[in-house]
C-alpha atoms as a PDB file:
ATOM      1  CA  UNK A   1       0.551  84.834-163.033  1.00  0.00           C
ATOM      2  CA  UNK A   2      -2.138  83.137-160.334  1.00  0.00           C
ATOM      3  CA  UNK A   3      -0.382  81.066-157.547  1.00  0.00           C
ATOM      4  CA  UNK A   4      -1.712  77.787-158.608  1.00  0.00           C
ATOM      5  CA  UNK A   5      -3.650  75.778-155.640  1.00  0.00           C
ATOM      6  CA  UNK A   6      -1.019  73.490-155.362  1.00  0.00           C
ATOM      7  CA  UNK A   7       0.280  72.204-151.245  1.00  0.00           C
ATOM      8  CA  UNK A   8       3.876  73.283-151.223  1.00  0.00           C
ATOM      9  CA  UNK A   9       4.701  70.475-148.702  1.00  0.00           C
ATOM     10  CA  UNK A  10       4.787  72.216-145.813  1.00  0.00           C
ATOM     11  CA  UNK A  11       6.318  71.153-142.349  1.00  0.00           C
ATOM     12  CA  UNK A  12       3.399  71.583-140.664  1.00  0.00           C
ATOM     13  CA  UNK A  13       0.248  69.598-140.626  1.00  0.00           C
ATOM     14  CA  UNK A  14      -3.115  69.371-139.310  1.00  0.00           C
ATOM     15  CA  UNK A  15      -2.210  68.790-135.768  1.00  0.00           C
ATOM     16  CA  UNK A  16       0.369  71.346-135.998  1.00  0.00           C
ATOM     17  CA  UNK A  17      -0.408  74.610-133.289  1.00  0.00           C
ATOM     18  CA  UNK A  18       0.507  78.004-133.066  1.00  0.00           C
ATOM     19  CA  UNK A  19       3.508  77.514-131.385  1.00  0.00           C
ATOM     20  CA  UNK A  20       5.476  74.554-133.721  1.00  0.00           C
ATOM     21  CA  UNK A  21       4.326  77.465-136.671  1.00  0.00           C
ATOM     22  CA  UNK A  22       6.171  80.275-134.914  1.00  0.00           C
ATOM     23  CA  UNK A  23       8.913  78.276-133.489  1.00  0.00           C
ATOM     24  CA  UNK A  24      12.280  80.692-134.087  1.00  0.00           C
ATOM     25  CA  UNK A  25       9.965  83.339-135.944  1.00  0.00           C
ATOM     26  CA  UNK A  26      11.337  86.959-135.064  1.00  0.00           C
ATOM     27  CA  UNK A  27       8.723  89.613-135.958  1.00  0.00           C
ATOM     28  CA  UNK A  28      10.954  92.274-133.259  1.00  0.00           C
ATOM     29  CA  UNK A  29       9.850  95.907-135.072  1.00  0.00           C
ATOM     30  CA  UNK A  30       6.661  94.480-136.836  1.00  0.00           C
ATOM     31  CA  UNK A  31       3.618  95.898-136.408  1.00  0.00           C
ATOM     32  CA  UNK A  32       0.334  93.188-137.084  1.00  0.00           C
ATOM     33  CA  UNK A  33      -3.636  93.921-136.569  1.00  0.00           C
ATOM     34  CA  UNK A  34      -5.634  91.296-135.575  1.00  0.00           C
ATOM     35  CA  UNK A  35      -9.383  92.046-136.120  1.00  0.00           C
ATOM     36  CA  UNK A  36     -11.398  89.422-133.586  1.00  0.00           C
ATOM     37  CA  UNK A  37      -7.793  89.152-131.794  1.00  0.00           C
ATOM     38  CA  UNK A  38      -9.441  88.933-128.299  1.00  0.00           C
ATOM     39  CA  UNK A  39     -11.374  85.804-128.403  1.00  0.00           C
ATOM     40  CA  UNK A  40     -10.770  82.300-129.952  1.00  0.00           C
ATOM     41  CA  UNK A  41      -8.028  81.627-132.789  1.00  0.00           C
ATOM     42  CA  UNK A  42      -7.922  85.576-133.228  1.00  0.00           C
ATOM     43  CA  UNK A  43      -6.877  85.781-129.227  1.00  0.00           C
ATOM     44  CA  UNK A  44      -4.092  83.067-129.814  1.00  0.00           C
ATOM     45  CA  UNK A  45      -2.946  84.787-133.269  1.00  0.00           C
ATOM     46  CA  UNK A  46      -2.769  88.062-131.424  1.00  0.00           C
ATOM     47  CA  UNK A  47      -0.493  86.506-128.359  1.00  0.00           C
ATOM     48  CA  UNK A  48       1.590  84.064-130.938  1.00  0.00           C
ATOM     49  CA  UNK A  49       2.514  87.635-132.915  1.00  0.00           C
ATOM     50  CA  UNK A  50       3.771  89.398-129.871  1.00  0.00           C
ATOM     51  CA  UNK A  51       5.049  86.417-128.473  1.00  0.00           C
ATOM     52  CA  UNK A  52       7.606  86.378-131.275  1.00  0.00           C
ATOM     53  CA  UNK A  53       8.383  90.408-130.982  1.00  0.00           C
ATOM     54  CA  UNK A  54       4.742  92.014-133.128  1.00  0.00           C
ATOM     55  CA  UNK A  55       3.435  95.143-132.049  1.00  0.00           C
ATOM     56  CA  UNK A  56      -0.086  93.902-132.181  1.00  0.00           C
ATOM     57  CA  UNK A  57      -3.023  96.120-132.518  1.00  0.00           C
ATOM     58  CA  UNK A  58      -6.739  94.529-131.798  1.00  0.00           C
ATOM     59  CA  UNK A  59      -9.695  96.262-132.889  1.00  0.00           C
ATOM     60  CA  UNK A  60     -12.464  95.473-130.576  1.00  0.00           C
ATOM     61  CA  UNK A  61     -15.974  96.195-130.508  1.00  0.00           C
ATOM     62  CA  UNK A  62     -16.332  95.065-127.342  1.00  0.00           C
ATOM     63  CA  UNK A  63     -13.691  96.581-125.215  1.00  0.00           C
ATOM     64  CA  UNK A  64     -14.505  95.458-121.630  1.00  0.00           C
ATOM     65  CA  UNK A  65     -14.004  91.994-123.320  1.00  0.00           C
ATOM     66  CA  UNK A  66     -10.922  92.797-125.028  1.00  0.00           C
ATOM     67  CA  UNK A  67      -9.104  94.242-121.406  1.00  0.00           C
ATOM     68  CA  UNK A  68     -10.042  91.312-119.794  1.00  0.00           C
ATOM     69  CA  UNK A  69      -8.703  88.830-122.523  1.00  0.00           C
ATOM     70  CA  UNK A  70      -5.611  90.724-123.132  1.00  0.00           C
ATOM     71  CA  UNK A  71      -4.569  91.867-119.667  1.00  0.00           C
ATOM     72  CA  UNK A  72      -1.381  91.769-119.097  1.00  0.00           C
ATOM     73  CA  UNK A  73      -0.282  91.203-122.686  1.00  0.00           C
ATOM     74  CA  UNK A  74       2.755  93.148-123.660  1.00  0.00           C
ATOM     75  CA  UNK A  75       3.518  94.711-127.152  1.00  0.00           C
ATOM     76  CA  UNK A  76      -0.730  94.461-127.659  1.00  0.00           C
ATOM     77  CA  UNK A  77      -3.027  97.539-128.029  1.00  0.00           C
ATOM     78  CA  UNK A  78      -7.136  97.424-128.253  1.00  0.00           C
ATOM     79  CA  UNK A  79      -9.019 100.111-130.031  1.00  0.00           C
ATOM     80  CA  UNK A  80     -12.754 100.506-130.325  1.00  0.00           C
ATOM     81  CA  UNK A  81     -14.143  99.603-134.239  1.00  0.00           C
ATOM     82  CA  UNK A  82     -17.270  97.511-135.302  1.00  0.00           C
ATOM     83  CA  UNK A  83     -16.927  95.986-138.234  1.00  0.00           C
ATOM     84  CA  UNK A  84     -20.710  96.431-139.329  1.00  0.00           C
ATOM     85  CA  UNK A  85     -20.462 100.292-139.023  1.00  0.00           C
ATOM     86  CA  UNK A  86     -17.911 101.952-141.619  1.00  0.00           C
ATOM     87  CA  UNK A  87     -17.259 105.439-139.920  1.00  0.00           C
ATOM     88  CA  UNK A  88     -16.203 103.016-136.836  1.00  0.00           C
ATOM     89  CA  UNK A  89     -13.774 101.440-139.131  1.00  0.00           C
ATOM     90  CA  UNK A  90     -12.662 104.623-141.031  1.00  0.00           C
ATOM     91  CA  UNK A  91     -11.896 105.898-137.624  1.00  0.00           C
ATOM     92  CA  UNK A  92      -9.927 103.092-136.626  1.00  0.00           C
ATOM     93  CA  UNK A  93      -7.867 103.250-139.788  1.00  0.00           C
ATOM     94  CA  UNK A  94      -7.142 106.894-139.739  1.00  0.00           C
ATOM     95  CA  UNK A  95      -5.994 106.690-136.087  1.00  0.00           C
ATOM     96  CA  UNK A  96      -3.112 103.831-137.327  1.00  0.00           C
ATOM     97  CA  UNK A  97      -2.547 105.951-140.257  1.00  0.00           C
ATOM     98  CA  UNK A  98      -1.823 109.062-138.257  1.00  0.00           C
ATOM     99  CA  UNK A  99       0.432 106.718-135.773  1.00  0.00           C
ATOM    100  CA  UNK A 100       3.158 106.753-138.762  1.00  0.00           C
ATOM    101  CA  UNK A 101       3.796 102.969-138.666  1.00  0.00           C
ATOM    102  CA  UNK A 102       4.405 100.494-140.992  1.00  0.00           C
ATOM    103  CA  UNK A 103       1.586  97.460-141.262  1.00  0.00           C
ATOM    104  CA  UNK A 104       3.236  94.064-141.675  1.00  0.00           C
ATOM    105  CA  UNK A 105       0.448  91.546-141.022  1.00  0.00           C
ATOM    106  CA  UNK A 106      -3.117  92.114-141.354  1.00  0.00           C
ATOM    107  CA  UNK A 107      -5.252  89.088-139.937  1.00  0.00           C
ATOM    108  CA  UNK A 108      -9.125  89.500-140.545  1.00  0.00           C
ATOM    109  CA  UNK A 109     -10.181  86.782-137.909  1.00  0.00           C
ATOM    110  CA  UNK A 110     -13.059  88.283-136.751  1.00  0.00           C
ATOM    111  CA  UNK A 111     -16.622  87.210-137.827  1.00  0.00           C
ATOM    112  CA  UNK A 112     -20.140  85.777-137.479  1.00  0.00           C
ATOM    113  CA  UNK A 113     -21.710  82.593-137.971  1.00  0.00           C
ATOM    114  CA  UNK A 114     -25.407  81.314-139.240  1.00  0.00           C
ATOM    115  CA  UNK A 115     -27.068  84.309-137.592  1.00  0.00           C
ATOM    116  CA  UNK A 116     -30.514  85.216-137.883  1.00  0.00           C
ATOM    117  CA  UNK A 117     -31.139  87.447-140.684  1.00  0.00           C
ATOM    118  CA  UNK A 118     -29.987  91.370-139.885  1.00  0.00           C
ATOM    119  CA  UNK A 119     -28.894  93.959-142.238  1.00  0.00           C
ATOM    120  CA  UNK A 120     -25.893  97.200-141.794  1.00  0.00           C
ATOM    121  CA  UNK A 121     -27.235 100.828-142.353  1.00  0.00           C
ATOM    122  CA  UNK A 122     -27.166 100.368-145.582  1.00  0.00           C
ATOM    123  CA  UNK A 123     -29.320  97.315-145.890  1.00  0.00           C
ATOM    124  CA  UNK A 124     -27.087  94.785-146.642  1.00  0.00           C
ATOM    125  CA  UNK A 125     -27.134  91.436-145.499  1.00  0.00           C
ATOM    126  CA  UNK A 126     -25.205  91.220-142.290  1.00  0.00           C
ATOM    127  CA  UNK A 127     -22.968  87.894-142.285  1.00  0.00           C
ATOM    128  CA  UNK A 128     -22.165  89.449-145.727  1.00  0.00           C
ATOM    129  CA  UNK A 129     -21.630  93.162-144.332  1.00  0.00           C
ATOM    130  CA  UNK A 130     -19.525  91.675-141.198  1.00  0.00           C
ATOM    131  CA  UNK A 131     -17.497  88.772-142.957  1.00  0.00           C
ATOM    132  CA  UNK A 132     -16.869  90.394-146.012  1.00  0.00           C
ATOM    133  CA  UNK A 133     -17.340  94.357-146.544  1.00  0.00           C
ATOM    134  CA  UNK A 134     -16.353  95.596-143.038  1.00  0.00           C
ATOM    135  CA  UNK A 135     -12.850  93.929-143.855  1.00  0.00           C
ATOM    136  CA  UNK A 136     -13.008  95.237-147.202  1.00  0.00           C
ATOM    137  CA  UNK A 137     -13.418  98.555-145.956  1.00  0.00           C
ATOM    138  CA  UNK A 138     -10.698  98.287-143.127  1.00  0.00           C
ATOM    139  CA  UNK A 139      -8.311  96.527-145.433  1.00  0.00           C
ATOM    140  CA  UNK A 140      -8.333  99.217-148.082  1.00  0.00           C
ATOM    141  CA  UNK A 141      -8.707 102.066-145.373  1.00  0.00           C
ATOM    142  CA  UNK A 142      -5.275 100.769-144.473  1.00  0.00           C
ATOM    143  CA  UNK A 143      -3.605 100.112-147.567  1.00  0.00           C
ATOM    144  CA  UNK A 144      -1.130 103.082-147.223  1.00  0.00           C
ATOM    145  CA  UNK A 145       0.469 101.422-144.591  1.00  0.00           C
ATOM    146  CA  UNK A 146       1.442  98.556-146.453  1.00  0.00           C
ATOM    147  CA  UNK A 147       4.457  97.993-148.253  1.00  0.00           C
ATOM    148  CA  UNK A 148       6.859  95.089-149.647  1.00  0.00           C
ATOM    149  CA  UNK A 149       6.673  91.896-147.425  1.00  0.00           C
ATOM    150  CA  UNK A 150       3.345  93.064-146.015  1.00  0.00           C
ATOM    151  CA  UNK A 151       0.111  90.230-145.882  1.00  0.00           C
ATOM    152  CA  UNK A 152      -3.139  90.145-145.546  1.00  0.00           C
ATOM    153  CA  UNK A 153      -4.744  87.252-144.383  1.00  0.00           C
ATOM    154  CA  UNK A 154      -8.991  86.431-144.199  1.00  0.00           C
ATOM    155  CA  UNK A 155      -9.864  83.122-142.348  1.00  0.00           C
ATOM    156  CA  UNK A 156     -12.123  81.925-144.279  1.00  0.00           C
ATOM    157  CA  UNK A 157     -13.873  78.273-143.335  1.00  0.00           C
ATOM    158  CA  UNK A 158     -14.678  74.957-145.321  1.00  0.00           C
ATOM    159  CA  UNK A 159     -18.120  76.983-144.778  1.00  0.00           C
ATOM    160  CA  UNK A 160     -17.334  78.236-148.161  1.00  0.00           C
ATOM    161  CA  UNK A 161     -18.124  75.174-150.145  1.00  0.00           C
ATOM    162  CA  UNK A 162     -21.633  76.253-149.061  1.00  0.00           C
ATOM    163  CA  UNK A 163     -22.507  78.341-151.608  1.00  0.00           C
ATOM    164  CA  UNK A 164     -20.809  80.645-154.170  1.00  0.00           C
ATOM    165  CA  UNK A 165     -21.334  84.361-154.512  1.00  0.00           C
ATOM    166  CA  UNK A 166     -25.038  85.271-155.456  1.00  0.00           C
ATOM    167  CA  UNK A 167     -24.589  88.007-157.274  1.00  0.00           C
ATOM    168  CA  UNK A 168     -27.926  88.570-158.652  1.00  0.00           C
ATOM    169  CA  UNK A 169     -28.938  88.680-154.841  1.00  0.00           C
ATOM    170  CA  UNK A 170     -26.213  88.900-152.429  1.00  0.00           C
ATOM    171  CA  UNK A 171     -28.274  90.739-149.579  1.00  0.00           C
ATOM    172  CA  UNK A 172     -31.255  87.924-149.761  1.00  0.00           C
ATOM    173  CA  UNK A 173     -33.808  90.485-151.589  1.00  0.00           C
ATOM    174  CA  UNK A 174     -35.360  88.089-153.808  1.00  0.00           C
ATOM    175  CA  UNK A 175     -34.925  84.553-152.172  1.00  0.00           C
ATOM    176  CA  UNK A 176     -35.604  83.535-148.683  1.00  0.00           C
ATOM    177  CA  UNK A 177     -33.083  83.606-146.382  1.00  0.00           C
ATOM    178  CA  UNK A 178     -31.299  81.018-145.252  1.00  0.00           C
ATOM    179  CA  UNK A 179     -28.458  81.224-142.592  1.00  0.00           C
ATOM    180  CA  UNK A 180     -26.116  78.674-144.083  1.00  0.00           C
ATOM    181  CA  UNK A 181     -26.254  79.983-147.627  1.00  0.00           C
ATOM    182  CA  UNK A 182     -25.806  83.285-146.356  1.00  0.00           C
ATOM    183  CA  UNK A 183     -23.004  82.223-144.226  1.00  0.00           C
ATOM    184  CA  UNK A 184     -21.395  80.025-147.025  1.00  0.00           C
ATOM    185  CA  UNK A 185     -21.758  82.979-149.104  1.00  0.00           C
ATOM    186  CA  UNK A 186     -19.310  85.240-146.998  1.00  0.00           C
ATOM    187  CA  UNK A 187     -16.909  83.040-146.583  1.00  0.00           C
ATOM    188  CA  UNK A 188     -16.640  81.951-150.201  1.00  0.00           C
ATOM    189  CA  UNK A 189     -16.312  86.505-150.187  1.00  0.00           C
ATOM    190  CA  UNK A 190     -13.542  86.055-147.956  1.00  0.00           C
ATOM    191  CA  UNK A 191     -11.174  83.640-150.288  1.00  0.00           C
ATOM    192  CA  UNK A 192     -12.439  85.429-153.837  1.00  0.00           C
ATOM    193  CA  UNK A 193     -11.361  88.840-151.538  1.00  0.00           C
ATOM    194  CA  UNK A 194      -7.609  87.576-151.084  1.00  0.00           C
ATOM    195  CA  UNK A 195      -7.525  86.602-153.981  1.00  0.00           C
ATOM    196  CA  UNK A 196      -8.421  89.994-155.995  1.00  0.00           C
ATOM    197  CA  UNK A 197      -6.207  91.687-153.346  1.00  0.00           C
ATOM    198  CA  UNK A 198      -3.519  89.742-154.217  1.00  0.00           C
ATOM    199  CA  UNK A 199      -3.486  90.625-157.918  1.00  0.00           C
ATOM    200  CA  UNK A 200      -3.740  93.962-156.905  1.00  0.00           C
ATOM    201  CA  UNK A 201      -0.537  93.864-154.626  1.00  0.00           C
ATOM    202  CA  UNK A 202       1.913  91.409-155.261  1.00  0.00           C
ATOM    203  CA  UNK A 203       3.851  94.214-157.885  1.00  0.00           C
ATOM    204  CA  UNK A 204       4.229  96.065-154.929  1.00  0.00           C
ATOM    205  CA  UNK A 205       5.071  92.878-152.679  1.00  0.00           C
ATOM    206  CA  UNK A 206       2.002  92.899-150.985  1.00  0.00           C
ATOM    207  CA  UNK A 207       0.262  89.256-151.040  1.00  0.00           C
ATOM    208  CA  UNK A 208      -3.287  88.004-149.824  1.00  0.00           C
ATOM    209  CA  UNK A 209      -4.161  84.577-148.224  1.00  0.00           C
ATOM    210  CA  UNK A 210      -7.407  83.247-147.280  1.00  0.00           C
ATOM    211  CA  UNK A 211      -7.763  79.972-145.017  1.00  0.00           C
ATOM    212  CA  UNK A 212      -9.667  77.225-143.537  1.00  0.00           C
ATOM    213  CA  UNK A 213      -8.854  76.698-139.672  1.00  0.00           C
ATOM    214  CA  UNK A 214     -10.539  73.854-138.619  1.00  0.00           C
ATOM    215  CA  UNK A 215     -13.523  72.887-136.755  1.00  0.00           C
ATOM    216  CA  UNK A 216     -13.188  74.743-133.880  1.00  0.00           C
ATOM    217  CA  UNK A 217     -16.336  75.743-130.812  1.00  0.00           C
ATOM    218  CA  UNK A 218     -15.305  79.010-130.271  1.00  0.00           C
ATOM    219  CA  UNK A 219     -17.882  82.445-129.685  1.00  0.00           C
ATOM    220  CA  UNK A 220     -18.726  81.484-133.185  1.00  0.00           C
ATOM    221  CA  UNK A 221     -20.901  79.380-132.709  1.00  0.00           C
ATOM    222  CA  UNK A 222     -22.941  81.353-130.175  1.00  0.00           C
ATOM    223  CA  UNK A 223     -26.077  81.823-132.204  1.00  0.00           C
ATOM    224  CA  UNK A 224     -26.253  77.969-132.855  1.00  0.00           C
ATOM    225  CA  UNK A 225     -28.844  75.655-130.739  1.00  0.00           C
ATOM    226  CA  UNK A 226     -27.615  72.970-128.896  1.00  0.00           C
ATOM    227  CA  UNK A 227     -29.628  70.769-131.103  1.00  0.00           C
ATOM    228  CA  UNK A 228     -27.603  72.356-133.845  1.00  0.00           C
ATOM    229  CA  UNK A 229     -24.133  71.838-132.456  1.00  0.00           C
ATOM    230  CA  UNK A 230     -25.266  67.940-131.854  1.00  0.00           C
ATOM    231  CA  UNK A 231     -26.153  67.690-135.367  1.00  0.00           C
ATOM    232  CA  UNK A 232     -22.181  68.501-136.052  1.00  0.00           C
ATOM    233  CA  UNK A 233     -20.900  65.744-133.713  1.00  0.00           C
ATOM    234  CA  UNK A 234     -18.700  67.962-132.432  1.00  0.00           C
ATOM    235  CA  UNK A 235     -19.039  66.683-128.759  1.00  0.00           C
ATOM    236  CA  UNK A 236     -17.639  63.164-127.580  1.00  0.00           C
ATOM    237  CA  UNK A 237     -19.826  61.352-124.686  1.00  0.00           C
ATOM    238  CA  UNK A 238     -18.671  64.153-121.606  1.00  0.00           C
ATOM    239  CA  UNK A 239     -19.816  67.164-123.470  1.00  0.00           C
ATOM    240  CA  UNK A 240     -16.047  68.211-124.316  1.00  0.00           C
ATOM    241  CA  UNK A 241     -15.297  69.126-127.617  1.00  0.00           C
ATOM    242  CA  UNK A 242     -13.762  65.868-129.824  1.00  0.00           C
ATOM    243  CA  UNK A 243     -10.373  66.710-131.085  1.00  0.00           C
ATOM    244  CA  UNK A 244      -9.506  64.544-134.456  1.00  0.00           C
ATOM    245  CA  UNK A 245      -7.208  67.170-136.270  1.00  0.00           C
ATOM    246  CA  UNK A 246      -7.167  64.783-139.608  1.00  0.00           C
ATOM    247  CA  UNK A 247     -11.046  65.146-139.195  1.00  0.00           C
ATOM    248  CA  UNK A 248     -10.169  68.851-139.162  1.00  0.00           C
ATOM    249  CA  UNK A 249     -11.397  68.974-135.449  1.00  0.00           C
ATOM    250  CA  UNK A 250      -9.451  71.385-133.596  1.00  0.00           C
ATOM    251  CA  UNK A 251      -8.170  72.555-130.394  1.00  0.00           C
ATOM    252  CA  UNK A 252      -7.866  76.484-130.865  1.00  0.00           C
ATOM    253  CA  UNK A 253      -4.254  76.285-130.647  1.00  0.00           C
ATOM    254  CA  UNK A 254      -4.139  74.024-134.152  1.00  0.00           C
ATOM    255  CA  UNK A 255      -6.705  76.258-135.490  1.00  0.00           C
ATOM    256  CA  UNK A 256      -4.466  79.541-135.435  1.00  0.00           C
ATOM    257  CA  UNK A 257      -1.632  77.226-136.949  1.00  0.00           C
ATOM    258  CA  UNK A 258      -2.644  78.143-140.352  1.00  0.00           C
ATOM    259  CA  UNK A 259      -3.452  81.538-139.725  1.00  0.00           C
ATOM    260  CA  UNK A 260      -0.008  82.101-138.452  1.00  0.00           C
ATOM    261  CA  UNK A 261       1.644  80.331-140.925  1.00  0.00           C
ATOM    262  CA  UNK A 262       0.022  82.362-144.099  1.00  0.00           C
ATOM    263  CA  UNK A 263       0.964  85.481-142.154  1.00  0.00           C
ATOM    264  CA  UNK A 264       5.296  84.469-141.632  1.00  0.00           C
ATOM    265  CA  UNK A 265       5.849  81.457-143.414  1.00  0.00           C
ATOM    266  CA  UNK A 266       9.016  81.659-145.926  1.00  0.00           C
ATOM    267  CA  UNK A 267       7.290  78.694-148.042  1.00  0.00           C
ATOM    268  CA  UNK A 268       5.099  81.409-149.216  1.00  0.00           C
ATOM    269  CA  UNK A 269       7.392  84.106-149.726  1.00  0.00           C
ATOM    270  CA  UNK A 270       6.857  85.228-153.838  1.00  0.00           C
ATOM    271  CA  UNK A 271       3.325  83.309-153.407  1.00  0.00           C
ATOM    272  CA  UNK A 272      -0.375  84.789-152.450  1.00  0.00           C
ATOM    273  CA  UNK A 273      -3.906  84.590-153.451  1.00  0.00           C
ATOM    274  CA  UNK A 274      -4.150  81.222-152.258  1.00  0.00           C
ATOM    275  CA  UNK A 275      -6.636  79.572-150.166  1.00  0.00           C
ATOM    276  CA  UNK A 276      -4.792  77.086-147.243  1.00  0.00           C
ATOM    277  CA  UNK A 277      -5.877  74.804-144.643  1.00  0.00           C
ATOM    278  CA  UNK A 278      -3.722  72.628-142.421  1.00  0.00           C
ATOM    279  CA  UNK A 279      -0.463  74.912-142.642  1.00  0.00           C
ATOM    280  CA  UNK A 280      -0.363  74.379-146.773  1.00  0.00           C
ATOM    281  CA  UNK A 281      -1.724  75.915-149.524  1.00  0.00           C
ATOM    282  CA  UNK A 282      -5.135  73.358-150.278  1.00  0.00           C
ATOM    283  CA  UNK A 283      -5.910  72.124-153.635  1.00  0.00           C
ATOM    284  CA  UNK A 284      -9.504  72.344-155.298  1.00  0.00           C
ATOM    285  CA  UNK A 285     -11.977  70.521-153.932  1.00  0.00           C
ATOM    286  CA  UNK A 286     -14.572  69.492-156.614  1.00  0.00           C
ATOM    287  CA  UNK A 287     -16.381  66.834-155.218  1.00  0.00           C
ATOM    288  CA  UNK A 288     -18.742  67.489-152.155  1.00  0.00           C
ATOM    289  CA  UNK A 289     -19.502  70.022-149.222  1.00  0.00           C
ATOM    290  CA  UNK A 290     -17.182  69.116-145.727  1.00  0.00           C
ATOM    291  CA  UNK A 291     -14.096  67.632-147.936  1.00  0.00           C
ATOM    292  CA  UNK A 292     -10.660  68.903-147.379  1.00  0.00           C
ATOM    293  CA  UNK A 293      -9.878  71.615-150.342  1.00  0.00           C
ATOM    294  CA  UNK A 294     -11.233  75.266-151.879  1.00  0.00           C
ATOM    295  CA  UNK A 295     -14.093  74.954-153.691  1.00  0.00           C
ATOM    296  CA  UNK A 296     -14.100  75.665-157.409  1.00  0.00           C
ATOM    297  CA  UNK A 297     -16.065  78.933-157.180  1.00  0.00           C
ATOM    298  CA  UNK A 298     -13.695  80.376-154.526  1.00  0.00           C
ATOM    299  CA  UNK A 299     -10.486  80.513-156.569  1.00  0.00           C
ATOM    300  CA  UNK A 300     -12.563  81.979-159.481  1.00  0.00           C
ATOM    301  CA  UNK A 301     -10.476  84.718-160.794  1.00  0.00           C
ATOM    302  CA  UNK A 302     -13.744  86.221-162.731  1.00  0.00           C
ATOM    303  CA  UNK A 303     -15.995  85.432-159.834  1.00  0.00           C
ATOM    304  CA  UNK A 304     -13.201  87.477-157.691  1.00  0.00           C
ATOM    305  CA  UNK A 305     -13.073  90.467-159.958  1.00  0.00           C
ATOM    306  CA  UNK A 306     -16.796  90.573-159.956  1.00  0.00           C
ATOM    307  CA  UNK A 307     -16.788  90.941-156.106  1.00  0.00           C
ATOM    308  CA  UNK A 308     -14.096  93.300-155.829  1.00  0.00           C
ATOM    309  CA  UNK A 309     -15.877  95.560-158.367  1.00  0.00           C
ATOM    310  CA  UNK A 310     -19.492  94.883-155.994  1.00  0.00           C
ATOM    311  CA  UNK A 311     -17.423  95.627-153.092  1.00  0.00           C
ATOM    312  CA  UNK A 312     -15.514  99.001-154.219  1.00  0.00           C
ATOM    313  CA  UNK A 313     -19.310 100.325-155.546  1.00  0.00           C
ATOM    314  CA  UNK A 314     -20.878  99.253-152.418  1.00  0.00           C
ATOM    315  CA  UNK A 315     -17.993 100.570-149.597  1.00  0.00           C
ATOM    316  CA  UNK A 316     -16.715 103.808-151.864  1.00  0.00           C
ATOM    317  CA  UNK A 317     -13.433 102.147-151.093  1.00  0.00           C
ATOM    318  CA  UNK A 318     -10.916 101.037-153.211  1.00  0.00           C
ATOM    319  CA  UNK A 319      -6.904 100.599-152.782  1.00  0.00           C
END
C-alpha cells in the first residue's frame, strides 16, 4: 500500500533548523553518505549526522573544496565521484562496498540548477543526467549495503511543479530547450525516483523520501544572473538574503531541517515514498506553480514506474 500524502503533524515546522530536528537523535555506529555534503544544506546535513554520532561519507567532485569545508570535522570522510560520469560513481560505490559497512542514510543533496544546456557521455540532458541518473546509478550501485531501517532521501525542490516527466523527450531532442523545464523536469525525477524506490524496498525495510527545502541562495544558484535572482525577490533592500520561513525563505540551517528529519524521524518509521517539505510529509498541490505541496504528476505511481524502467535501460543499473 502507497503512503498516502497526508502531513503527519509533525513537531517541526517551517522555521524549524537542523538542530531542533536532531535534538537527542543518537546515530553512534551509523554510517550516512551525503552526496553535495560539502557546500550548502548538504554541508549542514553532513555536520548535523556526525554531530549526533554518523560516520559520514561525502562524495566530492571537487575535493580541494570539500577539505576546506570539512576541515576539522570528525567522524566525516571525502572521496572523489562526479555524478555526471558513471565509472566515477561505480568507483565510489565499489570502494564503500569493499569497506564492509552497513549504509543507514543515503542523502542525494547534491545538484544543479537552470544551467545552460550540456549533455553526459552519453548524450543525455545534463540537469537530467546530474539530478536524476547519477543518483540513480549511485543509489542502486549501493543497494547491497542497505538493510532494514536504512533511507534514502532525494531533495527535491517546489522546482518540480515545473514540469512533469517528458517522456517522449526527456534529453530536449525534439523541443527547444529551456532551462526551467529542464530543471523542473529533474526534480519532478527526483520525487517519482523515491517513490519507485520505495515500493521496491519497504519489504525489506528500506524506505525512500523525496523533499522540498526551501528557498535557499546557496552554490545553486551560481549559473543564475543577477537580473535573474532579482526577479525571485529573494533579496531585502541591503542585498542580504530575506528570510520569511512561512514564505518558504530559508536560512540554510531551516533548509536541512527537512532533509534531516526524512532521514531519523520516528514519525516516519513504517512510512516512505513520500514527498515532504517543512519537516512533514506535504499534501498534493493541484492548483498553481510556487504553492506549498507535491504536484500531482510527482506522486504518480505510473509516471514513477515509467521512469524507473527509463532509468534502469538508460544506467544498466537496477537494485
Amino acid at each position: 500500500m502507497t503512503t498516502p500524502q497526508t502531513p503527519v503533524s509533525s513537531a517541526f515546522g517551517p522555521a524549524s533548523t537542523a538542530a531542533d530536528v536532531m535534538r537527542g537523535v543518537d546515530l553512534t555506529g551509523a554510517t550516512a553518505i551525503v552526496t553535495g555534503g560539502y557546500s550548502g544544506i548538504g554541508l549542514i546535513t553532513t555536520v548535523a549526522l556526525a554531530d549526533a554520532g554518523a560516520s559520514v561519507v561525502v562524495p566530492a567532485r571537487d575535493m580541494a573544496k570539500a577539505r576546506a569545508a570539512l576541515a576539522g570535522r570528525l567522524g566525516v570522510e571525502i572521496a572523489e565521484m562526479d555524478l555526471v560520469d558513471p565509472q566515477s560513481i561505480e568507483r565510489f560505490a565499489a570502494r564503500f562496498l569493499e569497506s564492509g559497512r552497513d549504509l543507514s542514510i543515503l542523502v542525494n543533496s547534491a545538484g544543479v540548477m537552470a544551467t545552460a544546456l550540456f549533455r553526459d557521455a552519453d548524450g543525455h540532458e545534463g540537469q537530467f543526467a546530474v539530478n536524476h541518473l547519477g543518483h540513480f546509478r549511485l543509489t542502486c550501485a549501493l543497494w547491497p549495503a542497505m538493510h532494514d531501517g536504512a533511507r534514502v532521501v532525494a531533495v527535491s525542490s517546489r522546482g518540480h511543479q515545473i514540469a512533469p516527466v517528458d517522456f517522449d523527450d526527456i534529453d530536449f531532442r525534439h523541443r527547444d530547450y529551456d532551462k526551467w523545464q529542464a530543471y523542473g523536469q529533474s526534480k519532478t525525477a527526483n520525487a517519482l525516483f523515491a517513490r519507485a524506490l520505495d515500493r521496491r524496498g519497504k519489504g525489506q525495510g528500506i524506505r525512500g523520501f523525496s523533499l522540498h527545502p526551501g528557498q535557499i541562495i546557496t552554490d545553486l544558484s551560481r549559473h543564475l544572473s543577477a537580473e535573474e535572482l532579482g526577479a525571485f525577490d529573494a533579496f531585502d533592500a541591503q542585498g542580504r538574503p530575506k528570510i520569511d520561513p512561512a514564505a518558504g525563505m530559508k536560512t540554510v540551517e531551516q533548509g536541512a531541517a527537512t532533509s534531516l528529519w526524512c532521514a531519523t524521524s520516528p514519525a516516519l518509521d513504517g512510512l516512505g515514498g513520500v514527498y515532504c517539505e517543512d519537516c512533514d510529509i506535504a499534501a498534493i498541490n493541484r492548483q498553481e506553480v510556487g504553492r506549498k505541496g507535491v504536484a500531482p504528476w510527482a506522486a504518480d505511481d505510473e509516471a514513477a514506474e515509467r521512469l524507473w524502467a527509463v532509468s534502469e535501460d538508460w544506467t544498466g543499473r537496477t537494485i
